[in-house]
ModelCIF file with pLDDT and N, C-alpha, C, O atoms, coordinates in Angstrom:
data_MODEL
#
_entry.id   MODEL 
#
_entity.id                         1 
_entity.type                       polymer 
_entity.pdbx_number_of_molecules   1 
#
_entity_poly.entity_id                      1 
_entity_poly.type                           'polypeptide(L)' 
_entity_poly.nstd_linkage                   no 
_entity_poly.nstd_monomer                   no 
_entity_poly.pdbx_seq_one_letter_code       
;(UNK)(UNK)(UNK)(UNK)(UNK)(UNK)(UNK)(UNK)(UNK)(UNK)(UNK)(UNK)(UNK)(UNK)(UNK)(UNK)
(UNK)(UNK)(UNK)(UNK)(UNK)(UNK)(UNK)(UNK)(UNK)(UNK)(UNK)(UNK)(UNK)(UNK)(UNK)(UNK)
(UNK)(UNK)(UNK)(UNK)(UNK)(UNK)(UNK)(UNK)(UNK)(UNK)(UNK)(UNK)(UNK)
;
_entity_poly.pdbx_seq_one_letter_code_can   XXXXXXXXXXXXXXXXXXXXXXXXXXXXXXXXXXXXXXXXXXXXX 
_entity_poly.pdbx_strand_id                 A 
#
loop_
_entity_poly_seq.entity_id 
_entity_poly_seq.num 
_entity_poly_seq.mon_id 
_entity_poly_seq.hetero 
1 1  UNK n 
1 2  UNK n 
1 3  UNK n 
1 4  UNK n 
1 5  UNK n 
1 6  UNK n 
1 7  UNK n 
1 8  UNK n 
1 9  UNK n 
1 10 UNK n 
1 11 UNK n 
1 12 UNK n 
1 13 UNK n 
1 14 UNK n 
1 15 UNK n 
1 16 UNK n 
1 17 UNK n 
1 18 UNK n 
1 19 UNK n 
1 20 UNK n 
1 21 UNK n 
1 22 UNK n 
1 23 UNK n 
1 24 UNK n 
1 25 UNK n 
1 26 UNK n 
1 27 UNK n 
1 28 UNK n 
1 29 UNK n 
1 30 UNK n 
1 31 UNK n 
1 32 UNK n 
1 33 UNK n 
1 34 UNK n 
1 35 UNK n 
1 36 UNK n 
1 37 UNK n 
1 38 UNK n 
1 39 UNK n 
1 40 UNK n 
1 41 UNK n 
1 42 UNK n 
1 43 UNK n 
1 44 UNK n 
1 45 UNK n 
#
_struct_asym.id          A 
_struct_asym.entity_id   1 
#
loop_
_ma_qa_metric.id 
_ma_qa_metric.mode 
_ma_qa_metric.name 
_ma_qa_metric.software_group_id 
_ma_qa_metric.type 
1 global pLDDT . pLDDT 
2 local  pLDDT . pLDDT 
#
_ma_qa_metric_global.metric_id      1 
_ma_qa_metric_global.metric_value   96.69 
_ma_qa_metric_global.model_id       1 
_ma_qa_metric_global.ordinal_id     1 
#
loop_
_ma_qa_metric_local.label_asym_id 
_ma_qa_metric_local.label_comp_id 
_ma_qa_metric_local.label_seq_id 
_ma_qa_metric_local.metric_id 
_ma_qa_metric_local.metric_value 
_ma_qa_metric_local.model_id 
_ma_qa_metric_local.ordinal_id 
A UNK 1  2 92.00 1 1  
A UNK 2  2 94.00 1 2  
A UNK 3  2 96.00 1 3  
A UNK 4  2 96.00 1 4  
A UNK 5  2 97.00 1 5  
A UNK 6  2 97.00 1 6  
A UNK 7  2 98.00 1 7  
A UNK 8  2 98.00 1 8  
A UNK 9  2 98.00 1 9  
A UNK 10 2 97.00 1 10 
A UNK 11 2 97.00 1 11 
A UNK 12 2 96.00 1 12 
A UNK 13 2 95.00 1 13 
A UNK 14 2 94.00 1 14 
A UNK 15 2 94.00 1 15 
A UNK 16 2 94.00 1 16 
A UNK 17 2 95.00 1 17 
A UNK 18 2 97.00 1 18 
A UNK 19 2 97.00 1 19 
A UNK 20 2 98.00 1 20 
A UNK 21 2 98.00 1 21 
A UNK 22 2 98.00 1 22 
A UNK 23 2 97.00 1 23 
A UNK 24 2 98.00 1 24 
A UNK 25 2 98.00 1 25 
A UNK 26 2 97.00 1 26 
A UNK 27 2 98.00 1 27 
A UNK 28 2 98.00 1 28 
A UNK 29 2 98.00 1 29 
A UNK 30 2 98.00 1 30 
A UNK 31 2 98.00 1 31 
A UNK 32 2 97.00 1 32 
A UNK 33 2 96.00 1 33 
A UNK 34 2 94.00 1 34 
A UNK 35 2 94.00 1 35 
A UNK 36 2 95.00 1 36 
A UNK 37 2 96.00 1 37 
A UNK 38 2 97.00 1 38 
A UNK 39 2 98.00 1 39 
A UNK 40 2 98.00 1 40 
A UNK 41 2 98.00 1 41 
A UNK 42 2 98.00 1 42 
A UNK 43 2 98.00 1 43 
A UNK 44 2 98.00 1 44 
A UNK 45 2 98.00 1 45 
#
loop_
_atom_site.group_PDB 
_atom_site.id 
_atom_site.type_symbol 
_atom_site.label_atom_id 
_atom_site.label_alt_id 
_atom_site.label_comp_id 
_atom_site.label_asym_id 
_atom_site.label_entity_id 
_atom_site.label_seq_id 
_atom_site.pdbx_PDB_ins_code 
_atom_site.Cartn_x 
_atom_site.Cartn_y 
_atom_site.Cartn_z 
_atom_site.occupancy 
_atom_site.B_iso_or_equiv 
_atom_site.pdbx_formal_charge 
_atom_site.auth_seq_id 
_atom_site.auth_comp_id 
_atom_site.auth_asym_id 
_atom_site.auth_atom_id 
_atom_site.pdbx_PDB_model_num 
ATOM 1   N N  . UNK A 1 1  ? 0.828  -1.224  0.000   1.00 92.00 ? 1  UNK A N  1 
ATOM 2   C CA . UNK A 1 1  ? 0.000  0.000   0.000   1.00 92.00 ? 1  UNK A CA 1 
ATOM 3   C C  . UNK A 1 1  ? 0.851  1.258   0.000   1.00 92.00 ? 1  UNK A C  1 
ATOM 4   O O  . UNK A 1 1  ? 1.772  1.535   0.768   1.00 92.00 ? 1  UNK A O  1 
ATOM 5   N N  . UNK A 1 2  ? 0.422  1.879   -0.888  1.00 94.00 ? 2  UNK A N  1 
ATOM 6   C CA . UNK A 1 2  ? 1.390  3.390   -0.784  1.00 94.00 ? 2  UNK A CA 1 
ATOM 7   C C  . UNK A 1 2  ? 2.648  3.071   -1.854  1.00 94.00 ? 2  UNK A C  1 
ATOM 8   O O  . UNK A 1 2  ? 3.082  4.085   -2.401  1.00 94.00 ? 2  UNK A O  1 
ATOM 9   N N  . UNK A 1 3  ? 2.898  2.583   -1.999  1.00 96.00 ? 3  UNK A N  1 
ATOM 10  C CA . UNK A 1 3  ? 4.441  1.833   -2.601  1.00 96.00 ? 3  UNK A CA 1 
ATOM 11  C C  . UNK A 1 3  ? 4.237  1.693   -4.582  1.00 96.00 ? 3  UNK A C  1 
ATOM 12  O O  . UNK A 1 3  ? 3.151  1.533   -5.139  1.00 96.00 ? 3  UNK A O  1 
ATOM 13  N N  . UNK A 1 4  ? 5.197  1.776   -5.086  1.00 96.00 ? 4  UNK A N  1 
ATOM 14  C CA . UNK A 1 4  ? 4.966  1.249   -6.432  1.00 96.00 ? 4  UNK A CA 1 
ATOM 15  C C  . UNK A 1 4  ? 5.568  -0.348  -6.511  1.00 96.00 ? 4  UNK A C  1 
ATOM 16  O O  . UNK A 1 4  ? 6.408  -0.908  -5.807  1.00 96.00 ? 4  UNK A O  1 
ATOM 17  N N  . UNK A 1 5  ? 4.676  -0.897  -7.816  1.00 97.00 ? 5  UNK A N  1 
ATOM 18  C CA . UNK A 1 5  ? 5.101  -2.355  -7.555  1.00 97.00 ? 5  UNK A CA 1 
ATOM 19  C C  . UNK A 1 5  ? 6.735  -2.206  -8.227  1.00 97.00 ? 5  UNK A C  1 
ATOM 20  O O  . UNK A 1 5  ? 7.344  -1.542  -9.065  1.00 97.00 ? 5  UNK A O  1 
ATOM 21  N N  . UNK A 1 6  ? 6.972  -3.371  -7.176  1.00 97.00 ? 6  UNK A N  1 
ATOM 22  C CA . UNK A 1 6  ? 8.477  -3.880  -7.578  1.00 97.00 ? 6  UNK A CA 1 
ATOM 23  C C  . UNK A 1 6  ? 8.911  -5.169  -8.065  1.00 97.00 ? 6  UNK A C  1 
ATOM 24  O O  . UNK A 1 6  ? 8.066  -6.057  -7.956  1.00 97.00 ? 6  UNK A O  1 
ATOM 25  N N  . UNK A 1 7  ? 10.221 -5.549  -8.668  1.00 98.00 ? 7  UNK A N  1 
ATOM 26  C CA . UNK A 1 7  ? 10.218 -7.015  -9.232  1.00 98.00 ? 7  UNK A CA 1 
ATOM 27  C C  . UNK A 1 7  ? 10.968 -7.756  -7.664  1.00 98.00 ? 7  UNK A C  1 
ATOM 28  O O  . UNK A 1 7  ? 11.812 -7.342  -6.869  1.00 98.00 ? 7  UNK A O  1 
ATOM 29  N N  . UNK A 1 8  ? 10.275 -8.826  -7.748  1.00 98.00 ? 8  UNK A N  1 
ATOM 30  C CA . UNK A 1 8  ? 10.827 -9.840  -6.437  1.00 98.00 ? 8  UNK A CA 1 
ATOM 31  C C  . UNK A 1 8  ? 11.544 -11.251 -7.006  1.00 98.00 ? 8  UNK A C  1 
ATOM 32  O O  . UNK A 1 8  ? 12.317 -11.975 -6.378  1.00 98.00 ? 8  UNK A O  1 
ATOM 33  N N  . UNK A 1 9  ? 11.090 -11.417 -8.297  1.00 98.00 ? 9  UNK A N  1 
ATOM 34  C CA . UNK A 1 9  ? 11.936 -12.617 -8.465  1.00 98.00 ? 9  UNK A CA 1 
ATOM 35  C C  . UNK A 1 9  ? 11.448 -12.758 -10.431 1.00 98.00 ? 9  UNK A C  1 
ATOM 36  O O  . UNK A 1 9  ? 10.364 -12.499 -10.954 1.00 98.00 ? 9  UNK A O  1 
ATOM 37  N N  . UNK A 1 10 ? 12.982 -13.351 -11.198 1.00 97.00 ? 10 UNK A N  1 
ATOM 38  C CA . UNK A 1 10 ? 12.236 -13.693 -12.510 1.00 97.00 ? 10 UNK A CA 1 
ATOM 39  C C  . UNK A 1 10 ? 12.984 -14.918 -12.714 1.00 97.00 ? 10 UNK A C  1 
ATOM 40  O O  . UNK A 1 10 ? 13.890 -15.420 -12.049 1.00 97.00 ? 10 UNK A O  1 
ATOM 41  N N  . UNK A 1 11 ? 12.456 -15.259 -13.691 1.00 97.00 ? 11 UNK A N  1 
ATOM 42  C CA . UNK A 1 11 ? 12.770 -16.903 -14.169 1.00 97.00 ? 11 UNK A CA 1 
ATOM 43  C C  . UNK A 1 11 ? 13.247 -16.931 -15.899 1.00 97.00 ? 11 UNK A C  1 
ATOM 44  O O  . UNK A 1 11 ? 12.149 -16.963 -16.453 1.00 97.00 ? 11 UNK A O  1 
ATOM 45  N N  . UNK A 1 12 ? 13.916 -16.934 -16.595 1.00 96.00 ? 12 UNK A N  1 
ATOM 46  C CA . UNK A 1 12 ? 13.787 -17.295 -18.254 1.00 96.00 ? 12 UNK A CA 1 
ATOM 47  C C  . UNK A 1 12 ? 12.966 -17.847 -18.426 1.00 96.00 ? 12 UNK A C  1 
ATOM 48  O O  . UNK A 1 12 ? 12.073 -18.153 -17.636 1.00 96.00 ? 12 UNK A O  1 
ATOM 49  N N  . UNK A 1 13 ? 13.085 -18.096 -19.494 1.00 95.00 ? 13 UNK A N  1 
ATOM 50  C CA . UNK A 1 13 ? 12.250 -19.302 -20.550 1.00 95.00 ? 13 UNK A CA 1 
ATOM 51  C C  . UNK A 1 13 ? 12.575 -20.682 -20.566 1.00 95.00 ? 13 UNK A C  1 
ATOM 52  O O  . UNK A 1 13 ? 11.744 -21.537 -20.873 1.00 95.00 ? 13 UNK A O  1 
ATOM 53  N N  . UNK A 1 14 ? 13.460 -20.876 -20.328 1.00 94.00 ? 14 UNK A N  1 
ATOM 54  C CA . UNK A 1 14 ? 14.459 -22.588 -19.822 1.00 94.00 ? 14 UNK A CA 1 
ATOM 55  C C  . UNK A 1 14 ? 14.109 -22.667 -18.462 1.00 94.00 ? 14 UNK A C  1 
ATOM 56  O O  . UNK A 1 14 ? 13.909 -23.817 -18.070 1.00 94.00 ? 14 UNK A O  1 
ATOM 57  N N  . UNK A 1 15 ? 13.921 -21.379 -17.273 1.00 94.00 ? 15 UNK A N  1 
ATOM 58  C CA . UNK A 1 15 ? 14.051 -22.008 -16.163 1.00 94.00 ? 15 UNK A CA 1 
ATOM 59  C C  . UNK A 1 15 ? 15.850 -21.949 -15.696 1.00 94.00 ? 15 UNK A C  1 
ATOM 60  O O  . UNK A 1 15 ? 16.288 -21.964 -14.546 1.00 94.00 ? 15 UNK A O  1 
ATOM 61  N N  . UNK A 1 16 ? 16.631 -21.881 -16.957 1.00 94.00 ? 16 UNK A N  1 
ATOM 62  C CA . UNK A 1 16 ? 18.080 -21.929 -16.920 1.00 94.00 ? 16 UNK A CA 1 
ATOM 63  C C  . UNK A 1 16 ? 18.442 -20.950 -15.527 1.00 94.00 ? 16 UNK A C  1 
ATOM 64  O O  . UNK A 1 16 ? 18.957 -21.311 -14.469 1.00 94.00 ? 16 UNK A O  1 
ATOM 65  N N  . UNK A 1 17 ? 18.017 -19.709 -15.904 1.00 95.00 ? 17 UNK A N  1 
ATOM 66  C CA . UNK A 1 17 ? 18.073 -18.136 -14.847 1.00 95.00 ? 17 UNK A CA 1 
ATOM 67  C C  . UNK A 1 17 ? 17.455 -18.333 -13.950 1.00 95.00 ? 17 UNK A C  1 
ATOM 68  O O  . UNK A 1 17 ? 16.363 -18.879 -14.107 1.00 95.00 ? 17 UNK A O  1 
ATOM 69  N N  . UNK A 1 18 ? 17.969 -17.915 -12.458 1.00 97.00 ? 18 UNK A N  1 
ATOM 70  C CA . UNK A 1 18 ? 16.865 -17.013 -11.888 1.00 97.00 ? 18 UNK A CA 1 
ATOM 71  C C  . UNK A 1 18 ? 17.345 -15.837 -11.205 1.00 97.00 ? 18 UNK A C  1 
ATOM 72  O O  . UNK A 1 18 ? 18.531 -15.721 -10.895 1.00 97.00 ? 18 UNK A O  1 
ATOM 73  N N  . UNK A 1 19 ? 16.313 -14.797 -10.911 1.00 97.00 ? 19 UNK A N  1 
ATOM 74  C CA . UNK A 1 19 ? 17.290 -13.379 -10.171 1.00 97.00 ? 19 UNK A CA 1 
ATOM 75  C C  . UNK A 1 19 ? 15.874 -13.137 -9.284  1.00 97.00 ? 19 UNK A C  1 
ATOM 76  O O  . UNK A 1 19 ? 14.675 -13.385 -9.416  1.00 97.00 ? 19 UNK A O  1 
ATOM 77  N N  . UNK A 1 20 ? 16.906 -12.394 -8.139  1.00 98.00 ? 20 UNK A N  1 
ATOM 78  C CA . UNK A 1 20 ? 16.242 -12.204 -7.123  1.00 98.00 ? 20 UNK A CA 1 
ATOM 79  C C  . UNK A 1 20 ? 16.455 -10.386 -6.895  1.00 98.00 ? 20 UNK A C  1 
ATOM 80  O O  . UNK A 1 20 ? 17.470 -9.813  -7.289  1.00 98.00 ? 20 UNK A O  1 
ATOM 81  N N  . UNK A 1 21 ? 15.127 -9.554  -6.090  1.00 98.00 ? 21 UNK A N  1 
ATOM 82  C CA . UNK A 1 21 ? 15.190 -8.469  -5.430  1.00 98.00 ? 21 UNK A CA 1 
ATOM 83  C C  . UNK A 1 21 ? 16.191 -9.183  -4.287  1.00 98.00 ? 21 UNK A C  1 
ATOM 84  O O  . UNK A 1 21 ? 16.193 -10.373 -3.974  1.00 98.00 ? 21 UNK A O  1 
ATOM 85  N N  . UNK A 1 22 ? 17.345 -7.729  -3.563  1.00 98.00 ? 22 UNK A N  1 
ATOM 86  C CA . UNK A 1 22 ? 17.997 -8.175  -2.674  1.00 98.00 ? 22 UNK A CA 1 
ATOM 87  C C  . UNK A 1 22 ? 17.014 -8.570  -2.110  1.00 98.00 ? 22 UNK A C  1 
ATOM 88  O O  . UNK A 1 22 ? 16.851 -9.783  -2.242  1.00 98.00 ? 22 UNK A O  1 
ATOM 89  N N  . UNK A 1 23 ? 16.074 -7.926  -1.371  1.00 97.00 ? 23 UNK A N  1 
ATOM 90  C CA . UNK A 1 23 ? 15.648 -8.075  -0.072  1.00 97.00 ? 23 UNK A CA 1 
ATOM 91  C C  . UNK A 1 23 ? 14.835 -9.083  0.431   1.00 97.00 ? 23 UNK A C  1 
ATOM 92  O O  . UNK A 1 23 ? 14.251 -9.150  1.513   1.00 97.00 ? 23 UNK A O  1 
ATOM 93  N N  . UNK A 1 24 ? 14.901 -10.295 -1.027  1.00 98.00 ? 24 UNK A N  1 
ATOM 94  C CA . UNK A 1 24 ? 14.094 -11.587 -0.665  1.00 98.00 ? 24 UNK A CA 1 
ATOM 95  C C  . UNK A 1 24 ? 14.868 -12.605 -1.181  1.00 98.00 ? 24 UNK A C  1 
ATOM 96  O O  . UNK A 1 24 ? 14.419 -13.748 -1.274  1.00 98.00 ? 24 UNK A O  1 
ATOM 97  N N  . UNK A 1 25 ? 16.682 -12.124 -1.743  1.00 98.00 ? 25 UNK A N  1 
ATOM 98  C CA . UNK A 1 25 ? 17.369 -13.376 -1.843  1.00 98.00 ? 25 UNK A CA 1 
ATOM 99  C C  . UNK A 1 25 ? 17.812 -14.245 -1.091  1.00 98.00 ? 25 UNK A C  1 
ATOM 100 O O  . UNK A 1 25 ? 18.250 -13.787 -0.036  1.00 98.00 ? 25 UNK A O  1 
ATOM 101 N N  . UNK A 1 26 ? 17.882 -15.424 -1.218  1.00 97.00 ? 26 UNK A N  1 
ATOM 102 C CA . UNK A 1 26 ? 17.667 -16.209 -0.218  1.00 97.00 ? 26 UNK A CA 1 
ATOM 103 C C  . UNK A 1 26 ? 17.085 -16.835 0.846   1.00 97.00 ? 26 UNK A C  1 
ATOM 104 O O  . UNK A 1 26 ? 17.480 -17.601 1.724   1.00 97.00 ? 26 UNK A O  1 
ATOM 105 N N  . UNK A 1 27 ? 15.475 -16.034 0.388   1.00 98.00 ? 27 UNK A N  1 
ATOM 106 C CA . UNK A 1 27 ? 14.685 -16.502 1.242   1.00 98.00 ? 27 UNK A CA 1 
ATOM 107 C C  . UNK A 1 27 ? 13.392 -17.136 0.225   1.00 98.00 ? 27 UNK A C  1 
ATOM 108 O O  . UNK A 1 27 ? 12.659 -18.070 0.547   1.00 98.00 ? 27 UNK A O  1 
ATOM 109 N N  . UNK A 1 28 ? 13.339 -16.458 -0.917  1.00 98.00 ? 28 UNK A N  1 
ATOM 110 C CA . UNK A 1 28 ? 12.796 -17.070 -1.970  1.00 98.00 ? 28 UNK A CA 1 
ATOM 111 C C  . UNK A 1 28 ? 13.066 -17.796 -3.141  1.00 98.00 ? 28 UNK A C  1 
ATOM 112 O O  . UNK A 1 28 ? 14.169 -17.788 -3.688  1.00 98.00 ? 28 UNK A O  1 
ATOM 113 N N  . UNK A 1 29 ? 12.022 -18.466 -3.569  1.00 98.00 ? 29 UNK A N  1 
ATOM 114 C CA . UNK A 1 29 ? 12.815 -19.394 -4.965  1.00 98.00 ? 29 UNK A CA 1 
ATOM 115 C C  . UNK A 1 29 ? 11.553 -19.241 -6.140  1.00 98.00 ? 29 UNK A C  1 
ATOM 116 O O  . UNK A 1 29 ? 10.366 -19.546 -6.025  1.00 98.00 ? 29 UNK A O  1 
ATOM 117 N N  . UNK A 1 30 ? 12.104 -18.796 -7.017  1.00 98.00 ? 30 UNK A N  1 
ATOM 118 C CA . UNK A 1 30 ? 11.257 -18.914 -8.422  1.00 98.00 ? 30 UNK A CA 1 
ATOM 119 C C  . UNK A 1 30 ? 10.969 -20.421 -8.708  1.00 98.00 ? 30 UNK A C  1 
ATOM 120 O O  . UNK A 1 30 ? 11.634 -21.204 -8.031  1.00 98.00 ? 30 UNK A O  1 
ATOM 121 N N  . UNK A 1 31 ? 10.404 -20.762 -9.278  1.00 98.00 ? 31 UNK A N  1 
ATOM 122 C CA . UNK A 1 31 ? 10.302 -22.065 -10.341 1.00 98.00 ? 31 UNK A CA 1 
ATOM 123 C C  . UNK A 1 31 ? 9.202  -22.143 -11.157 1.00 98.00 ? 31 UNK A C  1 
ATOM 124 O O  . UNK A 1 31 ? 8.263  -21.362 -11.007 1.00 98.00 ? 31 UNK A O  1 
ATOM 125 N N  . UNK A 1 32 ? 9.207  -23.167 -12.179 1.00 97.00 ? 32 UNK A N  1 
ATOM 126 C CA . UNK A 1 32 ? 8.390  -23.346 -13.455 1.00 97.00 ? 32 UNK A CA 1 
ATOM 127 C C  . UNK A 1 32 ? 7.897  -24.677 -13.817 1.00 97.00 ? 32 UNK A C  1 
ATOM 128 O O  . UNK A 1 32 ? 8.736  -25.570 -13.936 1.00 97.00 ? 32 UNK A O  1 
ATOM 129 N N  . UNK A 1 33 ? 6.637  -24.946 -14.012 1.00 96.00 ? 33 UNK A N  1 
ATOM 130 C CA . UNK A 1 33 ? 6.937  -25.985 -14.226 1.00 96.00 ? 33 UNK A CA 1 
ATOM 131 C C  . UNK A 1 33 ? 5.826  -26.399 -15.588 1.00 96.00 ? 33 UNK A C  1 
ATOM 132 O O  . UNK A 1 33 ? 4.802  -27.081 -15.531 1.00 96.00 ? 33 UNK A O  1 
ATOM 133 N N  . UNK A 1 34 ? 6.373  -25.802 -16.641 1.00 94.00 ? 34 UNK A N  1 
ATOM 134 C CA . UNK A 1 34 ? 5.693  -25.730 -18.270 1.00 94.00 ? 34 UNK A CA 1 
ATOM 135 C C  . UNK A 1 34 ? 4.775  -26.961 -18.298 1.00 94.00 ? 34 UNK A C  1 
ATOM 136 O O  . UNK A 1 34 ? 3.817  -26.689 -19.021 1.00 94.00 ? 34 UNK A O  1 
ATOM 137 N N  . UNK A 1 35 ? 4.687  -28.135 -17.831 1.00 94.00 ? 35 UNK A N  1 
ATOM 138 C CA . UNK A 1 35 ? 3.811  -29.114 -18.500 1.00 94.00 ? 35 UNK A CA 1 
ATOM 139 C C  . UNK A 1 35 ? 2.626  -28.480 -17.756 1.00 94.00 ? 35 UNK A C  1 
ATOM 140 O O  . UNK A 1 35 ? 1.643  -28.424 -18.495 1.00 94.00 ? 35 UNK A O  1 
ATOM 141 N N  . UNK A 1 36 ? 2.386  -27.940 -16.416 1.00 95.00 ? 36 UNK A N  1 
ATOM 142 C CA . UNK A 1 36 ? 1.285  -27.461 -15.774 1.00 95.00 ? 36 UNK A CA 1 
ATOM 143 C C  . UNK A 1 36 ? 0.923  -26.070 -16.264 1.00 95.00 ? 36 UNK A C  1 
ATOM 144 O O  . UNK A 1 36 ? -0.221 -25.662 -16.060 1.00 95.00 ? 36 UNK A O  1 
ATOM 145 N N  . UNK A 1 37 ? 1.952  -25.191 -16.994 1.00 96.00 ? 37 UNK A N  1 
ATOM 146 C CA . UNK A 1 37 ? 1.872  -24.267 -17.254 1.00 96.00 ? 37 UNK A CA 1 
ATOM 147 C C  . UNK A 1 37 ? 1.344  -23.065 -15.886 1.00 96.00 ? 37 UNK A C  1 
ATOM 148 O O  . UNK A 1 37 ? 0.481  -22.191 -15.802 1.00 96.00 ? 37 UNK A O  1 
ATOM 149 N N  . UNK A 1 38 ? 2.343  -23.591 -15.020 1.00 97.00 ? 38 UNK A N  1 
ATOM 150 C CA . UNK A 1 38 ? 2.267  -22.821 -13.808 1.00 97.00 ? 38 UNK A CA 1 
ATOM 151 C C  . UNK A 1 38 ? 3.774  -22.282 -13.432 1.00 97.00 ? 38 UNK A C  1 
ATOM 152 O O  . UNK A 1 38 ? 4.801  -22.945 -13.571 1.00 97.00 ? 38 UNK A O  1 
ATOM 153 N N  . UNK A 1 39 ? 3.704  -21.129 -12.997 1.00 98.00 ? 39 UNK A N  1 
ATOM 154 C CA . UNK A 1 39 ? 5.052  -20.748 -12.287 1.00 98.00 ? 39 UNK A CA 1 
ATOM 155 C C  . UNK A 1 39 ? 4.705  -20.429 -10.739 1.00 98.00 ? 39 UNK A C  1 
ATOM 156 O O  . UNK A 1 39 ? 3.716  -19.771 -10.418 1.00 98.00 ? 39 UNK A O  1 
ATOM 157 N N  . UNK A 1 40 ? 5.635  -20.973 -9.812  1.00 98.00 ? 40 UNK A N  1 
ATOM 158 C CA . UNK A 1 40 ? 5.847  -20.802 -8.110  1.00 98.00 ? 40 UNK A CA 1 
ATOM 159 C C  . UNK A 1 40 ? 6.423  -19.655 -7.921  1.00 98.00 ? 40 UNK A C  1 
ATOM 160 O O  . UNK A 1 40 ? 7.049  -18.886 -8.649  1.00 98.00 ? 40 UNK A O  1 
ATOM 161 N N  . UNK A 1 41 ? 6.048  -19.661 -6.592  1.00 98.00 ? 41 UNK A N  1 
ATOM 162 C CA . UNK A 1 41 ? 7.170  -18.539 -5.650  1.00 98.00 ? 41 UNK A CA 1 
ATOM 163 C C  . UNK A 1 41 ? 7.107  -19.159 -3.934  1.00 98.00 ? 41 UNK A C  1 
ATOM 164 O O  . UNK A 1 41 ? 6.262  -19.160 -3.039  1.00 98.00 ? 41 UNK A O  1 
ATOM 165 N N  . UNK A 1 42 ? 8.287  -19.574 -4.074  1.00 98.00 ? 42 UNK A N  1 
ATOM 166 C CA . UNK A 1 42 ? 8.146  -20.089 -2.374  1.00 98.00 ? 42 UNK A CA 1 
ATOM 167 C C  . UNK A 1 42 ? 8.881  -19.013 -1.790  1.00 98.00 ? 42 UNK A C  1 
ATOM 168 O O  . UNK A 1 42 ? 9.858  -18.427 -2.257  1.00 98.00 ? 42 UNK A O  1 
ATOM 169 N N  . UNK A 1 43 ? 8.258  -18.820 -0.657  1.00 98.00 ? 43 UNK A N  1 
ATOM 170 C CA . UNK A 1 43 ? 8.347  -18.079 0.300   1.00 98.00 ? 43 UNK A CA 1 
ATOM 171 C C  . UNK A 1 43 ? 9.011  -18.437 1.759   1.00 98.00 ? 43 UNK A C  1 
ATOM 172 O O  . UNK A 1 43 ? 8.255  -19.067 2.498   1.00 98.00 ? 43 UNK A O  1 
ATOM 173 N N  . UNK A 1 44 ? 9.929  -18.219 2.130   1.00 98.00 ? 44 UNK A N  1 
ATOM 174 C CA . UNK A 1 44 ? 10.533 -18.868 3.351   1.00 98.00 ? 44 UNK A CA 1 
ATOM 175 C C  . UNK A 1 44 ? 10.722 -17.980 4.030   1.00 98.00 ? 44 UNK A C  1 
ATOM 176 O O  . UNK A 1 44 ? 10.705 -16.879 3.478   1.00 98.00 ? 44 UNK A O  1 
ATOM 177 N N  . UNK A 1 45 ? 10.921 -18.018 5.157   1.00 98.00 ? 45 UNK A N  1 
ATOM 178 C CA . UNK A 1 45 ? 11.028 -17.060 6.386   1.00 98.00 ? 45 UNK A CA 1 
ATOM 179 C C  . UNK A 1 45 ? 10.873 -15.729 6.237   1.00 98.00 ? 45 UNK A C  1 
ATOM 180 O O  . UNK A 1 45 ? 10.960 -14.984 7.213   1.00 98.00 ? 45 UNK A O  1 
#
């Protein structure tokens, strides 16, 4: 709220990449998983 949106995490097209905002590296993980045609974001601590 109040804030403009920001990027927290992206993935390529392979899945090959991933990049993180500092302030959630290492606490989050991108992933993909094309046959479901879904992409994750886990969230840890």
């Amino acid at each position: 709220p109040g804030k403009e949106r920001e990027f927290v995490a992206g993935i390529t097209w392979s899945g090959s990449r991933t990049s993180y905002a500092d302030s959630v590296l290492g606490r989050f993980a991108i992933s993909r998983d094309d046959a479901k045609s879904t992409v994750y974001l886990q969230m840890n601590n």
